[in-house]
N, C-alpha and C. Protein backbone atom coordinates (compact mmCIF):
# COMPACT_ATOMS: atom_id res chain seq x y z
N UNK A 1 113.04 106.72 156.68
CA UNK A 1 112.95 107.51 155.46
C UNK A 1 112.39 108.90 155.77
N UNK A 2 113.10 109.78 154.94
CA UNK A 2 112.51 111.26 154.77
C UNK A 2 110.91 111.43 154.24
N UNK A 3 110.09 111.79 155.09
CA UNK A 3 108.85 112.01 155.03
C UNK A 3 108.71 113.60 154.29
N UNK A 4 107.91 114.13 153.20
CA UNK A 4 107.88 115.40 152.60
C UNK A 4 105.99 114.97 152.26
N UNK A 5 106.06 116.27 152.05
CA UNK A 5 104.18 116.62 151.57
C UNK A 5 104.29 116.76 150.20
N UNK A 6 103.51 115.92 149.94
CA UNK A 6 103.43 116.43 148.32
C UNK A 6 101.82 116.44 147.89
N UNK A 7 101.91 117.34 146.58
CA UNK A 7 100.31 117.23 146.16
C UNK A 7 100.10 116.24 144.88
N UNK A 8 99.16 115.79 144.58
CA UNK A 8 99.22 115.28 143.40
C UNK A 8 97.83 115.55 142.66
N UNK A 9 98.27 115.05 141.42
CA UNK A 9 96.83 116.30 140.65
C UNK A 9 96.36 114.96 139.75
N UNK A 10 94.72 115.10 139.77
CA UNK A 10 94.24 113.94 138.61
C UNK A 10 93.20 114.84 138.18
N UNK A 11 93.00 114.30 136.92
CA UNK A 11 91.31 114.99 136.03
C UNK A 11 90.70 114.10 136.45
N UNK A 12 89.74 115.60 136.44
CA UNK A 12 88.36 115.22 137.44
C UNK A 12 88.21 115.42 138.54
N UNK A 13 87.23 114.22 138.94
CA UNK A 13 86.73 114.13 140.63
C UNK A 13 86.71 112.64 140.92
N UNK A 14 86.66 112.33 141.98
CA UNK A 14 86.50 111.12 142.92
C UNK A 14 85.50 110.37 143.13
N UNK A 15 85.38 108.99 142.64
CA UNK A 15 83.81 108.56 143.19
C UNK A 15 84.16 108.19 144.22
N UNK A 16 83.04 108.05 145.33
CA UNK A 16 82.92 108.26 146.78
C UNK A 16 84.04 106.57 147.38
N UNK A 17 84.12 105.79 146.37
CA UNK A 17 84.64 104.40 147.04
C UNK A 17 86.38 105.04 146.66
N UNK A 18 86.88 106.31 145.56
CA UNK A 18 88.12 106.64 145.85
C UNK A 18 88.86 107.69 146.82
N UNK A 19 87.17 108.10 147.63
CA UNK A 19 87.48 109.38 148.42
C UNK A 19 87.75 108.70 149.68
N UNK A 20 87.23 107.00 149.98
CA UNK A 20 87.18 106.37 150.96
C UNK A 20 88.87 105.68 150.98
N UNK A 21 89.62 105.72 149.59
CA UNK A 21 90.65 105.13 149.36
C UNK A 21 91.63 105.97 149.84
N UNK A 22 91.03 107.43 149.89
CA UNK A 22 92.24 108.31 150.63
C UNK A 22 92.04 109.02 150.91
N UNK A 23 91.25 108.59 152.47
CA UNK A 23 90.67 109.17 153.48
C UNK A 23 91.58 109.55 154.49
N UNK A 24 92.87 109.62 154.24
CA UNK A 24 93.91 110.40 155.13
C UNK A 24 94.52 111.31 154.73
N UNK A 25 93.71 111.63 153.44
CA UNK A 25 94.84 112.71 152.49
C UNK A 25 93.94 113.85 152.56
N UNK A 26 94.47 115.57 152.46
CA UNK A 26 93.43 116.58 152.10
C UNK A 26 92.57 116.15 150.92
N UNK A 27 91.61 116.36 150.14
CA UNK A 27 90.94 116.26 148.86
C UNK A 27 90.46 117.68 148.79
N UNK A 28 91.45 118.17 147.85
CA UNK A 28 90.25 120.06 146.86
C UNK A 28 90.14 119.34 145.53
N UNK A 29 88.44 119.45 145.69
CA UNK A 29 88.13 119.63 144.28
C UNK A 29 87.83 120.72 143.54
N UNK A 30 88.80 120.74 142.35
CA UNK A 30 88.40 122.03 141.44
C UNK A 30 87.44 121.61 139.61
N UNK A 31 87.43 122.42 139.55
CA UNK A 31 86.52 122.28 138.45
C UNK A 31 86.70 120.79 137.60
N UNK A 32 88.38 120.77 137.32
CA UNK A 32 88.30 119.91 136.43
C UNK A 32 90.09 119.39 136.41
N UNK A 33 90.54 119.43 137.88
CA UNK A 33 91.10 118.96 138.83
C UNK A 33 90.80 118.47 139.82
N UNK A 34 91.20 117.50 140.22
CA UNK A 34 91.30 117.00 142.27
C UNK A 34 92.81 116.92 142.57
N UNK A 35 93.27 117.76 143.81
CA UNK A 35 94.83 117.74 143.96
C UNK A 35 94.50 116.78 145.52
N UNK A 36 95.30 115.80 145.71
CA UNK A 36 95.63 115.47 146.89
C UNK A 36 96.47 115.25 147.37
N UNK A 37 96.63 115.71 148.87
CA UNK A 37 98.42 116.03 149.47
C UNK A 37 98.17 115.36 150.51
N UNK A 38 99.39 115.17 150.98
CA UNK A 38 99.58 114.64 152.15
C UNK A 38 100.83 114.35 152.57
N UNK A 39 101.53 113.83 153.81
CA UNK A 39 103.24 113.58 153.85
C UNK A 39 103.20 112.51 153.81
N UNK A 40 103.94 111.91 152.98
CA UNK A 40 104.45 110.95 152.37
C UNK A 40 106.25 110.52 152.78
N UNK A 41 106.55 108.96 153.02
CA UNK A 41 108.07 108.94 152.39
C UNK A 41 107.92 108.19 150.90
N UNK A 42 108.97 107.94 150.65
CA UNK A 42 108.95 107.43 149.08
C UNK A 42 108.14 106.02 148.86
N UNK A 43 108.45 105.56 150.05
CA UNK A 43 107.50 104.14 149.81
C UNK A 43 106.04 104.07 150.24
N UNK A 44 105.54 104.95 150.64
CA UNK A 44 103.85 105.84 150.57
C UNK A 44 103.65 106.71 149.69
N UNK A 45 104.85 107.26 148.64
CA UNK A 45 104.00 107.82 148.07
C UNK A 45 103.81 106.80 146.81
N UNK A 46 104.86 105.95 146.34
CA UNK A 46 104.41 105.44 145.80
C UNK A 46 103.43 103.86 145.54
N UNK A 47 102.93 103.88 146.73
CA UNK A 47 101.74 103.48 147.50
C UNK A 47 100.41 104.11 147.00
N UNK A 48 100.52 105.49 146.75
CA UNK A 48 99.28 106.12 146.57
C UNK A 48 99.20 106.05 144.92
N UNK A 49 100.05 106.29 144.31
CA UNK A 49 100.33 106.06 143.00
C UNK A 49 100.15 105.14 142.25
N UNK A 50 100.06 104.16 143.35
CA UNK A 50 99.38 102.24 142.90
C UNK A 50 98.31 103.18 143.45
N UNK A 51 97.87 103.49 143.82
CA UNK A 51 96.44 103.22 144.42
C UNK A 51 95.58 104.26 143.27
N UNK A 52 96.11 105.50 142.69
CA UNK A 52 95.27 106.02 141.61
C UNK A 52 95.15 105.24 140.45
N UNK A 53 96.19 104.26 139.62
CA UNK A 53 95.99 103.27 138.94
C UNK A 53 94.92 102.43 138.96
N UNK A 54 94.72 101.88 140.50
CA UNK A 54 93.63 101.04 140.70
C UNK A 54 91.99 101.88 140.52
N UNK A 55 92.11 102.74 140.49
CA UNK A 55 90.77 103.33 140.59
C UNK A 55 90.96 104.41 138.82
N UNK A 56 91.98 103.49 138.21
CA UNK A 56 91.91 104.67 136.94
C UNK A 56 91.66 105.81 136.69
N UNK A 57 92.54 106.37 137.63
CA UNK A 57 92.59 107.67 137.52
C UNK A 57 93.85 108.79 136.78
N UNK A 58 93.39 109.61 136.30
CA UNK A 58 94.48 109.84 135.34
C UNK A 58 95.46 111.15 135.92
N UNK A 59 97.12 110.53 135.87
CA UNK A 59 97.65 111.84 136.90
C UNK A 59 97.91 112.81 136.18
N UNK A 60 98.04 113.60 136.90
CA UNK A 60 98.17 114.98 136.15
C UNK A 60 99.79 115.44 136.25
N UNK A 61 100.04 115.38 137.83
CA UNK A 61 101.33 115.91 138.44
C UNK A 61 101.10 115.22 139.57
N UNK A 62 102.90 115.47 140.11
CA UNK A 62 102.97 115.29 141.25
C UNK A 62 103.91 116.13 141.39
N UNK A 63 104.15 116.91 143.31
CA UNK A 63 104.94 117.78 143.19
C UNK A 63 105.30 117.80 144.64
N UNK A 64 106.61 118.04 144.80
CA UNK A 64 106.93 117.83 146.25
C UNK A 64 106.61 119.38 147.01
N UNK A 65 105.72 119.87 147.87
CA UNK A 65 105.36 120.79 148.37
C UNK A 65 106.55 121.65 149.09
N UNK A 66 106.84 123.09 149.15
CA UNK A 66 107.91 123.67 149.35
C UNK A 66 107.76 123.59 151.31
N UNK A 67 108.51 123.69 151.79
CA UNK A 67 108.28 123.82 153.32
C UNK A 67 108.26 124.72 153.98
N UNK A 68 107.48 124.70 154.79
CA UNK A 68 107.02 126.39 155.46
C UNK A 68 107.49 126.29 157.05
């Protein structure tokens, strides 16, 4: 499968047992955003997507990153 970077956006911030949940991904926290990216294929990303569910987190976006 085609591997792409994407970011994904939740309100808020991370408690430390969801920063440990995706500890392979960048994490920026902004005020009242957290975007996290990383390369993904389709069946990791939606891997991570179960995985913000589990920690109730609410998405914001997701967006496939342009390539440089």
């Amino acid at each position: 499968m085609t591997r792409h970077t994407y970011e994904i956006r939740v309100i808020g911030t991370l408690s430390p047992a969801a920063c440990e949940a995706f500890a392979g991904m960048q994490v920026e926290v902004g005020p009242t955003v957290t975007i996290l990216s990383g390369d993904f294929d389709q069946r990791d990303l939606h891997a991570v997507l179960n995985r913000l569910r589990t920690f109730d987190l609410e998405l914001v976006g997701v967006r496939q990153a342009p390539r440089t």
